[in-house]
N, C-alpha and C. Protein backbone atom coordinates (compact mmCIF):
# COMPACT_ATOMS: atom_id res chain seq x y z
N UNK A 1 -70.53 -61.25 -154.89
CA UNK A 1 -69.57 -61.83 -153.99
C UNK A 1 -68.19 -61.90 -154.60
N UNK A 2 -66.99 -62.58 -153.84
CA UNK A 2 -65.58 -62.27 -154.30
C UNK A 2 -65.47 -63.39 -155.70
N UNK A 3 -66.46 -64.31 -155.57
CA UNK A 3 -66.41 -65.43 -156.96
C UNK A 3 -67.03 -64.44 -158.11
N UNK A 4 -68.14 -63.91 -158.09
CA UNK A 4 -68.17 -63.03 -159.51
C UNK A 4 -67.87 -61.94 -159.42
N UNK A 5 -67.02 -61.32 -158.72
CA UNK A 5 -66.00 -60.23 -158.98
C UNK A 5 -64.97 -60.83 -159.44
N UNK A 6 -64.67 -61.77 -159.70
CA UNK A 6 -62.94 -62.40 -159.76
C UNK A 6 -63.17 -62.39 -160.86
N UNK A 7 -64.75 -63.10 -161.46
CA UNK A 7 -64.80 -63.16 -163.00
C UNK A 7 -65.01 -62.36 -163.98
N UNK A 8 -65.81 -61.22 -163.02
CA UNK A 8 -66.24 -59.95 -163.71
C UNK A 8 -64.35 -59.37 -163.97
N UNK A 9 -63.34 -59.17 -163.07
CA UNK A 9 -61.90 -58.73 -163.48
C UNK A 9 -61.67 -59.98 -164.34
N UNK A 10 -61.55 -61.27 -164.46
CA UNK A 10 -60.96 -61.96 -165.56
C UNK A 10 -61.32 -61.41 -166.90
N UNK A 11 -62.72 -61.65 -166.97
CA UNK A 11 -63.33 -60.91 -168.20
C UNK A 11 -62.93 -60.04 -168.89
N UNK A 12 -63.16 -58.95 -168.09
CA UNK A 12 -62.39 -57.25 -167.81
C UNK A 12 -61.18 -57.48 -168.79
N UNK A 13 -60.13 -58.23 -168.49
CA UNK A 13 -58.62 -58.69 -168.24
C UNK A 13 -58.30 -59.12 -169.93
N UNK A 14 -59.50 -59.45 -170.32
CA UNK A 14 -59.18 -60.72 -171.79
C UNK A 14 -59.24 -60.31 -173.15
N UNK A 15 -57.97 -60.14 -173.58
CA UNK A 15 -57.78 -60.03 -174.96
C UNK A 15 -57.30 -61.07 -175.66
N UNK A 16 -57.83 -60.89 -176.80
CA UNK A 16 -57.28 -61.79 -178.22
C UNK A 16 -55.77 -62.57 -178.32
N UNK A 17 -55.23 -61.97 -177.57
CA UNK A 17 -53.81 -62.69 -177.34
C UNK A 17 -53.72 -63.80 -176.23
N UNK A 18 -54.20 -63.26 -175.26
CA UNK A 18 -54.56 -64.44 -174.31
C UNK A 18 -55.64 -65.58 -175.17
N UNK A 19 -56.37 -65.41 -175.68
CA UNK A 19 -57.40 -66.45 -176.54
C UNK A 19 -56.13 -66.85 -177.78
N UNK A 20 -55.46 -66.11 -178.11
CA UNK A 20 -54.50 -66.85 -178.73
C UNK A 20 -53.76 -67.94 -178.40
N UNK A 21 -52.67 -67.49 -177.23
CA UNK A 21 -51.91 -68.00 -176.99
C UNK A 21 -52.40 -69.13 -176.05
N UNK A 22 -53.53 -69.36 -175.22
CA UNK A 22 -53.71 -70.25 -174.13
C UNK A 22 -54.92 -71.18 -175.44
N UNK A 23 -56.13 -70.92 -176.00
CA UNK A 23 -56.57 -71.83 -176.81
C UNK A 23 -57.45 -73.11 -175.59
N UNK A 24 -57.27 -72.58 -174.80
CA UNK A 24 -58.40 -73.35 -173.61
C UNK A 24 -59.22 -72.82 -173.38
N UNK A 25 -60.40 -74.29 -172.36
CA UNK A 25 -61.47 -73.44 -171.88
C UNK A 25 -61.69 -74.14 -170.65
N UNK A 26 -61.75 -73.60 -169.49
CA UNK A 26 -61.78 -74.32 -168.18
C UNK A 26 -62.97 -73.86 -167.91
N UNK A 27 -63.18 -74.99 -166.76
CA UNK A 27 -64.76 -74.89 -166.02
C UNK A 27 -64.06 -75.31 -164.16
N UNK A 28 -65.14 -74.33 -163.86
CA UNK A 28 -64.86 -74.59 -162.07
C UNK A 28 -66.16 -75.10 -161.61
N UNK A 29 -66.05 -75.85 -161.02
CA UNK A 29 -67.09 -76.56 -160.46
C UNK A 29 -66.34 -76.08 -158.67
N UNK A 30 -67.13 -75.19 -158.41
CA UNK A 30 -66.90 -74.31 -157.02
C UNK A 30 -68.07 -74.54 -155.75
N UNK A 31 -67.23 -75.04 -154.47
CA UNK A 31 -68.43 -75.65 -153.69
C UNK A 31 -68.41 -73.94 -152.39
N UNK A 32 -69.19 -73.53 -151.33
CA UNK A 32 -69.39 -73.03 -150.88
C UNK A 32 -69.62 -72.10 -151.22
N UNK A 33 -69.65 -70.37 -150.80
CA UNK A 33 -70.12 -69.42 -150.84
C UNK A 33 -69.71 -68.45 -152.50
N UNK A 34 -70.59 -68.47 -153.41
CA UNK A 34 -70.60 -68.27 -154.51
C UNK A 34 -70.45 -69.43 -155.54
N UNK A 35 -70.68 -70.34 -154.83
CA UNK A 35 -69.82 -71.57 -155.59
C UNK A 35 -70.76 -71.99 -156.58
N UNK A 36 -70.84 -72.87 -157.36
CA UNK A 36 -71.15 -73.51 -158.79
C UNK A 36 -70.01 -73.64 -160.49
N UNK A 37 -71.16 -73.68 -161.04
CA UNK A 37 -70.28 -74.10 -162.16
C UNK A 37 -70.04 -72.89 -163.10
N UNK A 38 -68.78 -72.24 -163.00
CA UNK A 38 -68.23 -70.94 -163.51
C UNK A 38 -67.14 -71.41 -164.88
N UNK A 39 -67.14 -70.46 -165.23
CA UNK A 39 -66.25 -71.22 -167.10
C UNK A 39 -65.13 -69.76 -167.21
N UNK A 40 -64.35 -70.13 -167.72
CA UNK A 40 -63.14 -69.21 -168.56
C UNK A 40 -63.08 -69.57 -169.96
N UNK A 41 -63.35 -68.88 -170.97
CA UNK A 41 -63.12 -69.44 -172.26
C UNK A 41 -62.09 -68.76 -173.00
N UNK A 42 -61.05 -68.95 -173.24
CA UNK A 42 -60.13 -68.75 -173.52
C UNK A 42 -59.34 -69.85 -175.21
N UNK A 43 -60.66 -69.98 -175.87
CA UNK A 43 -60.49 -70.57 -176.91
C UNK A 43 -61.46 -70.12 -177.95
N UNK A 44 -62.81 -69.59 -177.26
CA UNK A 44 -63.49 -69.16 -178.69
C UNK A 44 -62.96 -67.62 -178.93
N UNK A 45 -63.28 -66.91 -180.21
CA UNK A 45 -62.66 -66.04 -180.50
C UNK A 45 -63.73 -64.72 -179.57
N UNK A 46 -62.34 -63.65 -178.68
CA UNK A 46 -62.82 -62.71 -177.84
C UNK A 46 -63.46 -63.00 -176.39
N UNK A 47 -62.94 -64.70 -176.41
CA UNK A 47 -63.02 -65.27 -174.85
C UNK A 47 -64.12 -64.64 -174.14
N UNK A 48 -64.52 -65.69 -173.10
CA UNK A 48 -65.45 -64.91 -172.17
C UNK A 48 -65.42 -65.61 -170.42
N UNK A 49 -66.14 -65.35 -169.93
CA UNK A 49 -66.37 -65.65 -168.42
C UNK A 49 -66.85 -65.61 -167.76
N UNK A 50 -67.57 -65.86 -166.91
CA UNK A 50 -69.07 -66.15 -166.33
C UNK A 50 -69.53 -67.17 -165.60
N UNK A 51 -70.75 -67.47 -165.52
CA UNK A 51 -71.48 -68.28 -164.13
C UNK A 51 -71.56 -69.61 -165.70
N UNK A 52 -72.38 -70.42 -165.03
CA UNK A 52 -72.72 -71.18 -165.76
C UNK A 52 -71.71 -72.37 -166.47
N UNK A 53 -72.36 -73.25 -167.09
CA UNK A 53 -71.51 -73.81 -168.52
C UNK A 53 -70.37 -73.35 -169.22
N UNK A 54 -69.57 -73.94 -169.70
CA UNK A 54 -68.62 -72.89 -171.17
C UNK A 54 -69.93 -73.44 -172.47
N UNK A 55 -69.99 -72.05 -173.28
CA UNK A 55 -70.47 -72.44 -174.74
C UNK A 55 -70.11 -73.43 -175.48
N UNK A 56 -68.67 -74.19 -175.12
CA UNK A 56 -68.73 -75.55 -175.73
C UNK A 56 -67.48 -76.45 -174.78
N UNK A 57 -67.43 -77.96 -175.10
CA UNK A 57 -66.95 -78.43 -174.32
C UNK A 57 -65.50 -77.90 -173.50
N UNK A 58 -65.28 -78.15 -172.30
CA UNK A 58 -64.23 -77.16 -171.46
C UNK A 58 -63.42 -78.58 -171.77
N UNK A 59 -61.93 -78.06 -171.70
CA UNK A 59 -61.07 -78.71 -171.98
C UNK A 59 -60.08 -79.49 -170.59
N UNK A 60 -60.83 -78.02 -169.99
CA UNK A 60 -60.24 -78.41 -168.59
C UNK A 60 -61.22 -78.14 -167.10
N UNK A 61 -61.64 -79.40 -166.33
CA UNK A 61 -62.53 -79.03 -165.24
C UNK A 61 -61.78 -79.38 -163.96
N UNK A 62 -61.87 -78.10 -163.07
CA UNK A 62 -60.80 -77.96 -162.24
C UNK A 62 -62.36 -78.26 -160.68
N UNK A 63 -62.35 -78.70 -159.64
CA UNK A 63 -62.97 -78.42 -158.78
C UNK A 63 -62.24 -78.51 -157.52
N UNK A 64 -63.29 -77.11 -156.63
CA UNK A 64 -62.09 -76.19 -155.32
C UNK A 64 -63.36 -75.96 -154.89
N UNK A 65 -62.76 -75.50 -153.38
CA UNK A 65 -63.67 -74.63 -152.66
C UNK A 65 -63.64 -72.87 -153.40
N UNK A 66 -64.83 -72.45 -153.26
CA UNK A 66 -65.04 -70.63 -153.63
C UNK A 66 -63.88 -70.10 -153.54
N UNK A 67 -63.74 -70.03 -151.79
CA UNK A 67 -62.25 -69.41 -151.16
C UNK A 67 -61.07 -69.61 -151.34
N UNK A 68 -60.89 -71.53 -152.15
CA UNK A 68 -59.39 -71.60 -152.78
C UNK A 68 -59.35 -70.88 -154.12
N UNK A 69 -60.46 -70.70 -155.01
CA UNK A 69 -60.73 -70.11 -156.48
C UNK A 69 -60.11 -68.86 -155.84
N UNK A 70 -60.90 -67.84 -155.08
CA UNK A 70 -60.35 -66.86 -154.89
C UNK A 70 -58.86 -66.57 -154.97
N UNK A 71 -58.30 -67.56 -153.46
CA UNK A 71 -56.87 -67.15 -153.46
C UNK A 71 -56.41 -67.70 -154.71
N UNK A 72 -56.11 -68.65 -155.38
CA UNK A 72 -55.67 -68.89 -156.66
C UNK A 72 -55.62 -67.47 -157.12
N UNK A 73 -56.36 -66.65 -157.13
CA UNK A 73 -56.46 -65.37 -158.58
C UNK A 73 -56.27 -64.40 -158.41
N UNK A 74 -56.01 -64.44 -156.66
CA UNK A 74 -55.67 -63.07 -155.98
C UNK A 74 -54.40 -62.98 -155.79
């Protein structure tokens, strides 16, 4: 769906400089269609992104509908 395509391109998207310079790790807690708890890690080294948890505590937990996550990134 358009929620793990967005993350599959964030992923895609993430280099060492971005994990440099940002040093966060957000979590979406996403309600409707694709929705749950999705992570950006952007603090451990070579970042990652995905469904689920972050690998360690998120620094930042943002919660939206699926469809606002989307437009946010589109």
């Amino acid at each position: 769906g358009p929620v793990a395509e967005t993350f599959r391109v964030i992923q895609g998207a993430m280099t060492e400089e971005n994990v440099r310079s940002t040093r966060g790790i957000f979590q979406f807690e996403l309600s409707g269609d694709g929705g749950g708890t999705w992570y950006i890690d952007l603090k451990t080294t070579g970042g990652s992104a995905g469904f689920g948890k972050p690998p360690v505590k998120a620094d930042v937990v943002l919660s939206m509908s699926s469809a606002d996550f989307v437009k946010m990134f589109t």
